[in-house]
Protein backbone atom coordinates (compact mmCIF):
# COMPACT_ATOMS: atom_id res chain seq x y z
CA UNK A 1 75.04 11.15 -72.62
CA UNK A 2 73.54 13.28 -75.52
CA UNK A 3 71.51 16.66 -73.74
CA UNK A 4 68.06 16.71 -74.15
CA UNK A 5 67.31 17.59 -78.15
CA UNK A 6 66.02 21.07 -79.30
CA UNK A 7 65.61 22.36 -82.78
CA UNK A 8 68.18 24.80 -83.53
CA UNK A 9 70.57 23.98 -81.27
CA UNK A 10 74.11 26.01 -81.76
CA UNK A 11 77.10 23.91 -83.29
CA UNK A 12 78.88 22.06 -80.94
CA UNK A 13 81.53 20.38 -83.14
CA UNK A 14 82.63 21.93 -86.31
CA UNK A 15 83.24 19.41 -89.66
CA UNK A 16 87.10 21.58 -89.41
CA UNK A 17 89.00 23.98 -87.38
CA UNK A 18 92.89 25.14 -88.24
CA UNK A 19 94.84 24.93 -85.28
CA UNK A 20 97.87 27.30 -84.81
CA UNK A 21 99.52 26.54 -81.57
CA UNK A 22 99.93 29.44 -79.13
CA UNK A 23 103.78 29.20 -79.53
CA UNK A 24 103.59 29.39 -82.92
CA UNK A 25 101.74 32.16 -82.45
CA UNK A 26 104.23 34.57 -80.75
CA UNK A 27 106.71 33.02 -83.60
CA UNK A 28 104.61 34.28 -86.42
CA UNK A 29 103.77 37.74 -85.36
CA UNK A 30 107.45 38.08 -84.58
CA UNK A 31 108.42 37.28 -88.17
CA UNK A 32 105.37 39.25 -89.44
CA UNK A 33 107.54 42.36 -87.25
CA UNK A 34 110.57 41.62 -89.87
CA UNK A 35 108.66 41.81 -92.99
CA UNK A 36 106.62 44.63 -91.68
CA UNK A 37 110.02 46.65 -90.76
CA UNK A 38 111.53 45.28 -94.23
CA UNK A 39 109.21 46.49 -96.26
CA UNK A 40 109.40 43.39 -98.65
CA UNK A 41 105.87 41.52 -98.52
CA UNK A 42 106.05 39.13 -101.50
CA UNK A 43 108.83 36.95 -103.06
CA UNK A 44 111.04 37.26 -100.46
CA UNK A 45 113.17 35.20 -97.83
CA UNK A 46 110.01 33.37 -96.46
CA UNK A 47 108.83 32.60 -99.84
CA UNK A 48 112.12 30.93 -100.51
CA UNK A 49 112.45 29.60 -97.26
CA UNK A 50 108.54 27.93 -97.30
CA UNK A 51 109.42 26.71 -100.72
CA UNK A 52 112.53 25.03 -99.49
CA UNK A 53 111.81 23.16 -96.72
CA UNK A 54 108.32 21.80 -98.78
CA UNK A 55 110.39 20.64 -101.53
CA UNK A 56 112.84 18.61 -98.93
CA UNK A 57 109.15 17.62 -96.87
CA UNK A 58 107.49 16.15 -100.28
CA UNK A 59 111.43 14.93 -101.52
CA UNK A 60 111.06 17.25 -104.77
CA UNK A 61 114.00 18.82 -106.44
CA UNK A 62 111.69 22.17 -106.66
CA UNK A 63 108.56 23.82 -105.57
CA UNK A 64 107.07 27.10 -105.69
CA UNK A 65 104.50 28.61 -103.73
CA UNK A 66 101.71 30.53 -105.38
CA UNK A 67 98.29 32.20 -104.34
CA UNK A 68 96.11 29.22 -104.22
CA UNK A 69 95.69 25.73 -105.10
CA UNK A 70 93.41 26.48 -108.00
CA UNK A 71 96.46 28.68 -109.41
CA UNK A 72 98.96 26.00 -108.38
CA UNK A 73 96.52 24.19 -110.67
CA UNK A 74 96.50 26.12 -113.93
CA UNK A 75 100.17 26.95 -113.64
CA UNK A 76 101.65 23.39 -113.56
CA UNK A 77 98.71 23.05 -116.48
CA UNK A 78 100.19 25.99 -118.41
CA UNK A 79 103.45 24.45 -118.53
CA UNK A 80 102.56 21.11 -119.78
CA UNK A 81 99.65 21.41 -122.51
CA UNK A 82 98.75 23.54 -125.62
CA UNK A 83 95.22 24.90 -126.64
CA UNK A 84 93.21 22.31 -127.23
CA UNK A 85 94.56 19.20 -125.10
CA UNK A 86 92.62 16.83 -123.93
CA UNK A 87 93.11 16.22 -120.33
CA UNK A 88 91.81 13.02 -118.64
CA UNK A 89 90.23 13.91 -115.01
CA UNK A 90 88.53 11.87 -112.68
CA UNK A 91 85.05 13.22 -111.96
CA UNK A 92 84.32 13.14 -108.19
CA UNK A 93 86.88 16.02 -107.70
CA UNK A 94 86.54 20.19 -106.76
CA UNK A 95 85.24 21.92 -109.44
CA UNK A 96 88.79 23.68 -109.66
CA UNK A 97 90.44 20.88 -111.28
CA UNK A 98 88.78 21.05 -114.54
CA UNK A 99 88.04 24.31 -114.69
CA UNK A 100 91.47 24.74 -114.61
CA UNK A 101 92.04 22.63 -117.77
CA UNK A 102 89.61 24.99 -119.42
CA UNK A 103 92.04 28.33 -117.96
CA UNK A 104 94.86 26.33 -119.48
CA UNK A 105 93.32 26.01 -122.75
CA UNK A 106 92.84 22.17 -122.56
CA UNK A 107 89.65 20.13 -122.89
CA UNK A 108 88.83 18.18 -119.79
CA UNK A 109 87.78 14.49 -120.09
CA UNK A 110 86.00 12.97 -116.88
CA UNK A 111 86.45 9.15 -115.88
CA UNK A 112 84.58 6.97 -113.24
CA UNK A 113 86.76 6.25 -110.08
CA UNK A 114 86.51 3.10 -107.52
CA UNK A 115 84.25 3.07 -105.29
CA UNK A 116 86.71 1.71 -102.79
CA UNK A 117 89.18 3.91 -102.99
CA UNK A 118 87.52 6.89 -104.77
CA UNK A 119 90.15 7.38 -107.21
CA UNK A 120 90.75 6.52 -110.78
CA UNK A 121 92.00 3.27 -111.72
CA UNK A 122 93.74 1.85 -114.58
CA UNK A 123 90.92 0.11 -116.48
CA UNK A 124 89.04 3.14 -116.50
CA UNK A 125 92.09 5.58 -118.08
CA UNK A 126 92.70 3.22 -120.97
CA UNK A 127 88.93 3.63 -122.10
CA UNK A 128 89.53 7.46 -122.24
CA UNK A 129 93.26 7.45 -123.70
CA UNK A 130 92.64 8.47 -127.63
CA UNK A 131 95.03 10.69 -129.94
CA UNK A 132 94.32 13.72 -128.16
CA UNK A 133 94.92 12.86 -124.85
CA UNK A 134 98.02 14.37 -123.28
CA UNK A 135 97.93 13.87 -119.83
CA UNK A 136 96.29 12.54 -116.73
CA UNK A 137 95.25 14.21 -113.40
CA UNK A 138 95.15 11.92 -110.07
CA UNK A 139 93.69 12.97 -107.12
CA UNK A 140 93.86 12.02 -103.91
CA UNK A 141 90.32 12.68 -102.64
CA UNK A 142 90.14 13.24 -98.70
CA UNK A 143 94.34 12.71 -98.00
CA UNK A 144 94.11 8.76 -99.60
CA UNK A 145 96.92 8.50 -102.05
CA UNK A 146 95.56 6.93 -105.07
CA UNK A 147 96.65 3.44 -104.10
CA UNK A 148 96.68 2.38 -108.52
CA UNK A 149 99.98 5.00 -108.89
CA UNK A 150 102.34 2.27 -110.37
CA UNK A 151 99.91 0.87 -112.46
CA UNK A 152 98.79 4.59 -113.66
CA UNK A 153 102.27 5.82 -114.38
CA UNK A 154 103.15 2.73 -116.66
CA UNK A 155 100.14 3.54 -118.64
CA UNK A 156 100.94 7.20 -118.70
CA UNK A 157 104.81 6.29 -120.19
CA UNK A 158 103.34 3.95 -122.81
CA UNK A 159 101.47 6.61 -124.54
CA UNK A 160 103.62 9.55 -123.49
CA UNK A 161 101.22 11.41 -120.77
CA UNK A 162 101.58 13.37 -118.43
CA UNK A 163 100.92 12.78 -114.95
CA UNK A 164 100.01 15.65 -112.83
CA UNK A 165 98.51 14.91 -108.74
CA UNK A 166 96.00 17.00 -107.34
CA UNK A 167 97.11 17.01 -103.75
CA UNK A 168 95.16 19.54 -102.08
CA UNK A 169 93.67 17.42 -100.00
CA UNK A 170 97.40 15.06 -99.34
CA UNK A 171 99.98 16.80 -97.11
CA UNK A 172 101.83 13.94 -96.15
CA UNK A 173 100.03 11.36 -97.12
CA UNK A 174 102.30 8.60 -99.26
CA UNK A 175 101.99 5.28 -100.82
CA UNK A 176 105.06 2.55 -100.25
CA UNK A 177 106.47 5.64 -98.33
CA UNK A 178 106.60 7.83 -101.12
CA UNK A 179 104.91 11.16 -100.58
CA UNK A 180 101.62 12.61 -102.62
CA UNK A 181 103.58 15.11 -104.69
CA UNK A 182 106.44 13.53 -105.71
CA UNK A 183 104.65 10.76 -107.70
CA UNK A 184 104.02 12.43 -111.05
CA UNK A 185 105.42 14.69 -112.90
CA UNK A 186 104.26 17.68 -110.75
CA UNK A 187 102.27 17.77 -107.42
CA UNK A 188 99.47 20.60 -107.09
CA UNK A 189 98.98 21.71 -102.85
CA UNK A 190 96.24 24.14 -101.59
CA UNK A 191 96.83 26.10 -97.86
CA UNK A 192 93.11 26.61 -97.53
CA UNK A 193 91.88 26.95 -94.10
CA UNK A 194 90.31 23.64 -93.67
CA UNK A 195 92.95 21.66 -94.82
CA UNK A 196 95.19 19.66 -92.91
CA UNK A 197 97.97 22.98 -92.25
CA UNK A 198 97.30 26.16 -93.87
CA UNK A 199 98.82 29.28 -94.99
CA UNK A 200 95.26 31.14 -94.26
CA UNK A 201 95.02 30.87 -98.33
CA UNK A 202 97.78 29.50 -100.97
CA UNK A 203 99.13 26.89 -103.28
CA UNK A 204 102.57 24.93 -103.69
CA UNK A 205 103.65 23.44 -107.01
CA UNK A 206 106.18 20.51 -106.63
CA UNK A 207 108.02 18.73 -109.31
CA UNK A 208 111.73 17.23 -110.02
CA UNK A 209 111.26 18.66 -113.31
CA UNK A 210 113.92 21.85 -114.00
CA UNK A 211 111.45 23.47 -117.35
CA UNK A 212 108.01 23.33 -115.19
CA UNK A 213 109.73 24.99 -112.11
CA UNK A 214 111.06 27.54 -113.89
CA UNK A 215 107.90 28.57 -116.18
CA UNK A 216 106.24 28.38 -112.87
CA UNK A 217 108.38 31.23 -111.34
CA UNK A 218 107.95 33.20 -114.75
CA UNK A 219 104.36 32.90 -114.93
CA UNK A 220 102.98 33.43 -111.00
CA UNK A 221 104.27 36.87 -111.39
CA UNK A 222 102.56 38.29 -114.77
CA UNK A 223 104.90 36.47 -117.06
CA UNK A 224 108.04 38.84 -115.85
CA UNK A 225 111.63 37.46 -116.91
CA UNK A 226 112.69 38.31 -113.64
CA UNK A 227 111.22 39.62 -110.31
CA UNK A 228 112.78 43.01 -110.80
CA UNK A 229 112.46 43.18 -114.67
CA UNK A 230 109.67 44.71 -116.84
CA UNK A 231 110.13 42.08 -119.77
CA UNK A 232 106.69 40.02 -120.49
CA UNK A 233 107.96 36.90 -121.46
CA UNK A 234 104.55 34.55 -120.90
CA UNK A 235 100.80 35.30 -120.08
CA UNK A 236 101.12 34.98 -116.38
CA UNK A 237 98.84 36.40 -113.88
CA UNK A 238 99.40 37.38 -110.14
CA UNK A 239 99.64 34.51 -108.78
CA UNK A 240 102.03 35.37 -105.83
CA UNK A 241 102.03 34.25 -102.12
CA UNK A 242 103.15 36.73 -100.34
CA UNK A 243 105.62 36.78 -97.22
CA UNK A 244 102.95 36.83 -94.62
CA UNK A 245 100.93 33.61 -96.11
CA UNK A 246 104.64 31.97 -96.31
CA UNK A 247 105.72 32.53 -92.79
CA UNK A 248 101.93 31.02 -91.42
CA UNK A 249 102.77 28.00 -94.09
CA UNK A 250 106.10 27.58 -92.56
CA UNK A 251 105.06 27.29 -89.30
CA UNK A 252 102.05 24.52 -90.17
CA UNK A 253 104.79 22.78 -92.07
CA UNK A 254 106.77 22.17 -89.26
CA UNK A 255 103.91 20.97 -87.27
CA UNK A 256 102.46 18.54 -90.19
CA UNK A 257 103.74 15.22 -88.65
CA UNK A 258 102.52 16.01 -85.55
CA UNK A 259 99.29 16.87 -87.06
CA UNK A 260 98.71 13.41 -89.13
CA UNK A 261 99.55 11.49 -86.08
CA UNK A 262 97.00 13.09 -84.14
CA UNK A 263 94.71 12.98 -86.72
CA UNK A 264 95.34 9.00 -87.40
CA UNK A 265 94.43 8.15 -83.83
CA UNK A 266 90.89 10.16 -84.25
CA UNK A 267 90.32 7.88 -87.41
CA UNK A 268 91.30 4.65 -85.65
CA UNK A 269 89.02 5.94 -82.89
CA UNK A 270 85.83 6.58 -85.38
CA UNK A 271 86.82 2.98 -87.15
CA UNK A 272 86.49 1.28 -83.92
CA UNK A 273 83.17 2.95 -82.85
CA UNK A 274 81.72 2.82 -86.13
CA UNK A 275 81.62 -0.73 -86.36
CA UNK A 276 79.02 -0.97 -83.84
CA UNK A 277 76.60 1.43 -85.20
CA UNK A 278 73.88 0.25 -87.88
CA UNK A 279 73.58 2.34 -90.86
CA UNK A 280 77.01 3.55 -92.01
CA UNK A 281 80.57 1.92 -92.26
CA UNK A 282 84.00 3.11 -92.72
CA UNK A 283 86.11 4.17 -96.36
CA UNK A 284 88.81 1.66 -95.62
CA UNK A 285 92.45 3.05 -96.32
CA UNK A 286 94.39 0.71 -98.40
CA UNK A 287 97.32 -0.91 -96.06
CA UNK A 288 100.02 0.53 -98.32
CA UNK A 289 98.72 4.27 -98.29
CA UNK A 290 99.28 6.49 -95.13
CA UNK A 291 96.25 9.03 -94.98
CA UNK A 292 96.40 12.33 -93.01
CA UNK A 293 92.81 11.96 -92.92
CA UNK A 294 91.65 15.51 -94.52
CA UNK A 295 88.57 13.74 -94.41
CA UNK A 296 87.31 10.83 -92.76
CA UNK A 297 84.76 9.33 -95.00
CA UNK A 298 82.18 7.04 -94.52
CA UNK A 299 79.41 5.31 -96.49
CA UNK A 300 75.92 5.00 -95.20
CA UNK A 301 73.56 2.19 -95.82
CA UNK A 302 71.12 3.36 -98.87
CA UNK A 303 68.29 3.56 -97.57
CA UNK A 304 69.42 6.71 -95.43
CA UNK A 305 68.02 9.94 -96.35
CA UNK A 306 72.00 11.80 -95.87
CA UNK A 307 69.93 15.45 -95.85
CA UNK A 308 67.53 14.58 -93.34
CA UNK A 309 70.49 12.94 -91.46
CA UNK A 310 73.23 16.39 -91.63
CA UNK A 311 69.87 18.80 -90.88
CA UNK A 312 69.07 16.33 -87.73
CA UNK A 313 72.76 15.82 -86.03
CA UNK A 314 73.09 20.02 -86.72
CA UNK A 315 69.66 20.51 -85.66
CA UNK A 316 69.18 18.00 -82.48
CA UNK A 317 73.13 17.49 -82.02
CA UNK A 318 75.11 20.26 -82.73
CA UNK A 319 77.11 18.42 -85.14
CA UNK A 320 77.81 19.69 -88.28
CA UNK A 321 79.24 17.49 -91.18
CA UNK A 322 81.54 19.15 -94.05
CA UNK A 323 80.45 19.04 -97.85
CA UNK A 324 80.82 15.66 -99.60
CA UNK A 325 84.22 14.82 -101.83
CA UNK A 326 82.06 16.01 -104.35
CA UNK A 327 78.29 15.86 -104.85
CA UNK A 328 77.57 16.61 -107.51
CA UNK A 329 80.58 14.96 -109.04
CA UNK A 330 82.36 17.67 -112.08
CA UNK A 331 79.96 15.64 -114.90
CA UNK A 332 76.58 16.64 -113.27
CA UNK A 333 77.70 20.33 -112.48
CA UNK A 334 75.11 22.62 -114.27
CA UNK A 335 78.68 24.56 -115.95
CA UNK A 336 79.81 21.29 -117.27
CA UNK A 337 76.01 19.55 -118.09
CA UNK A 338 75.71 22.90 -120.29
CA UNK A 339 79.42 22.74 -121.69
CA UNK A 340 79.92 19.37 -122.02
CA UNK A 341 76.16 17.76 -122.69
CA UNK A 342 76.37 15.20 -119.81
CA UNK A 343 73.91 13.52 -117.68
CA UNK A 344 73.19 11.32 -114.41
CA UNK A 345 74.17 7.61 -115.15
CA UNK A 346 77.05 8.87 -117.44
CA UNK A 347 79.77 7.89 -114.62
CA UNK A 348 77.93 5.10 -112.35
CA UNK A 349 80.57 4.96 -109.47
CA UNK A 350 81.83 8.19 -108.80
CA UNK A 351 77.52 8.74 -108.79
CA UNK A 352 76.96 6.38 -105.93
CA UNK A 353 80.04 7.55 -104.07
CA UNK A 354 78.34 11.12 -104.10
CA UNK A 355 74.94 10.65 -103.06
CA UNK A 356 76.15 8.12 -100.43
CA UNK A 357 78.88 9.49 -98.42
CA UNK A 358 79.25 11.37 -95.35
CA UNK A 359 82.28 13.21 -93.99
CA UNK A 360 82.94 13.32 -90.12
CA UNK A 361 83.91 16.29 -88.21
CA UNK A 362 87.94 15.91 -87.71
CA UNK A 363 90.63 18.35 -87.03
CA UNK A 364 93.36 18.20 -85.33
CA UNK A 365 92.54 19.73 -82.01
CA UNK A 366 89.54 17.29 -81.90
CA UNK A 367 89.13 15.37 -78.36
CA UNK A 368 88.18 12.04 -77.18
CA UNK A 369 85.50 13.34 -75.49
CA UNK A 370 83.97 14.97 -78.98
CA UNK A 371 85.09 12.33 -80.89
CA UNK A 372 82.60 10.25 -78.60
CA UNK A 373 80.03 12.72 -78.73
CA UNK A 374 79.81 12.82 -82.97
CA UNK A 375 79.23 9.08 -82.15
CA UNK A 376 76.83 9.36 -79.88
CA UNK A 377 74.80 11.37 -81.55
CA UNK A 378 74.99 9.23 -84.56
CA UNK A 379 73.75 6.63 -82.95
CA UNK A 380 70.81 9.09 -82.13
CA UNK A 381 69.73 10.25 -84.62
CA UNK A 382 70.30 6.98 -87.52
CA UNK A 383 66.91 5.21 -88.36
């Protein structure tokens, strides 16, 4: 039973929470001892360590880890395009993704997505494939693989692409088994706090491809030859993760698996329930894609008024709902309306999915008993 409403009532269940077991705990702060008695805080034996055992997770010859996802981002960009590229990007995205074309020097070109699976599908990449185009981003919005990759690395070979993945949101996911990141030429990871395991903040680049992983260690740390070296070789930046950020990344790593599974049987739970509530239905996963359901996402009936309906379960409920996966999509952001002279009705789909979409509150820590309780109160508070 919902309590008795009141305005203003205090948050009951968070749209995310990271979870770092208590064991893990102790484990961390005894490595943190190590590097604190070492003296040795960045590029280290975590780093290498972290960077290791991701590459062997995702089934990637290399990775490196880096200070964000945003730099993992611009890095992998860096090593792939010259000034002036034109880089096809699907629109409903974080405003990192082309803004990190821009950092790279490229031109970013925004396609409409499905509004079943939210991601870009073949159809709409060949209308934006012309002579300047050199290479495609995919991302997997809210931990759903784009279920089109086949399809979308076919077209990417015919014209000589690139294909680069934009999997912060996809630790672990996979399509036919094969894991987000090792499905393009180089896989892009953010450790922010909400996503499914974090590093407290930092990025992973993964790729099979020997030239990108080694401009990638060259240019996270200024452009430096080598670690210990003073010779500028490219413009890099600091884009390090240090030791600290490795060891908590190492640590979520191991527990990812567990982590999806849990996080699997609070989406079957919400796809049951939600059936039997008016008003709002379920993002279906495709049946070959394994989610770790970042985000649950589901659509509500038009008519719904989604503010009213976030300020009324936080207000009368104490349940708060996370930002969309993204309103406004990249198109209708006031940077890119002013940059690039777009304008609502430009990308129909990836509009709709915005203004219609709601995320869930899920995390991995998440009980039955609040899992009921976001229900409930849906129920509530839905015209």
């Amino acid at each position: 039973m919902l309590e008795k409403p009141r305005l203003d009532m205090e948050v009951k269940i968070s749209p995310a929470k990271p979870f770092v077991p208590e064991e893990d705990i102790v484990a961390i702060l005894s490595d943190f001892r190590k590097v604190f008695e070492s003296g040795f805080f960045t590029l280290g034996r975590y780093g290498r360590i972290f960077e290791e055992a991701f590459s062997k997770y995702i089934g990637t010859q290399f990775a490196v880890s880096v200070s964000s996802g945003t730099s993992a981002l611009e890095i992998a960009l860096r090593s792939l395009i010259k000034q002036g590229d034109e880089i096809i990007v699907p629109t409903n995205t974080f405003i990192a993704t082309p803004n990190a074309v821009l950092f790279a020097g490229g031109k970013p070109i925004f396609a409409d997505v499905s509004t079943e699976t939210l991601c870009l599908e073949p159809e709409s990449l060949l209308e934006k494939i012309n002579p300047r185009t050199r290479g495609v981003i995919i991302v997997h919005i809210g931990g759903i693989v784009c279920p089109h990759m086949k399809e979308l690395r076919e077209i990417c070979k015919d014209h000589g692409l690139f294909l680069l993945e934009d999997a912060a949101h996809a630790h672990g996911s996979s399509l036919n088994g094969e894991k987000a990141g090792n499905l393009g030429e180089v896989g892009c990871f953010s450790f922010y706090p909400t996503k499914v395991i974090t590093a407290g903040e930092g990025g992973m680049i993964t790729t099979n491809n020997k030239e990108i992983w080694e401009k990638a260690l060259i240019l996270r740390d200024q452009g430096k030859a080598s670690f210990s070296g003073n010779q500028i070789v490219e413009l890099g930046s600091n884009w390090r993760m240090s030791e600290l950020h490795a060891i908590v990344g190492l640590y979520q790593l191991r527990r990812l698996e567990e982590f999806i599974e849990r996080r699997n049987k609070i989406a079957q739970r919400y796809d049951e329930r939600l059936t039997k509530i008016n008003g709002v239905k379920p993002l279906r996963i495709p049946q070959n894609v394994r989610s770790n359901y970042y985000k649950y996402i589901a659509f509500l009936d038009p008519a719904i008024d989604r503010e009213k309906l976030k300020d009324c379960l936080k207000k009368r409920c104490g349940v708060a709902l996370s930002g969309e996966v993204y309103d406004p999509p990249c198109h209708l952001q006031p940077l890119y309306k002013r940059l690039l002279g777009f304008h609502e009705g430009k990308y129909p789909n990836a509009e709709t999915i915005a203004k219609r979409h709601i995320c869930l509150p899920l995390y991995t820590q998440m009980t039955n008993e609040e899992v009921e309780y976001v229900l409930n109160s849906l129920r509530e508070v839905l015209p």
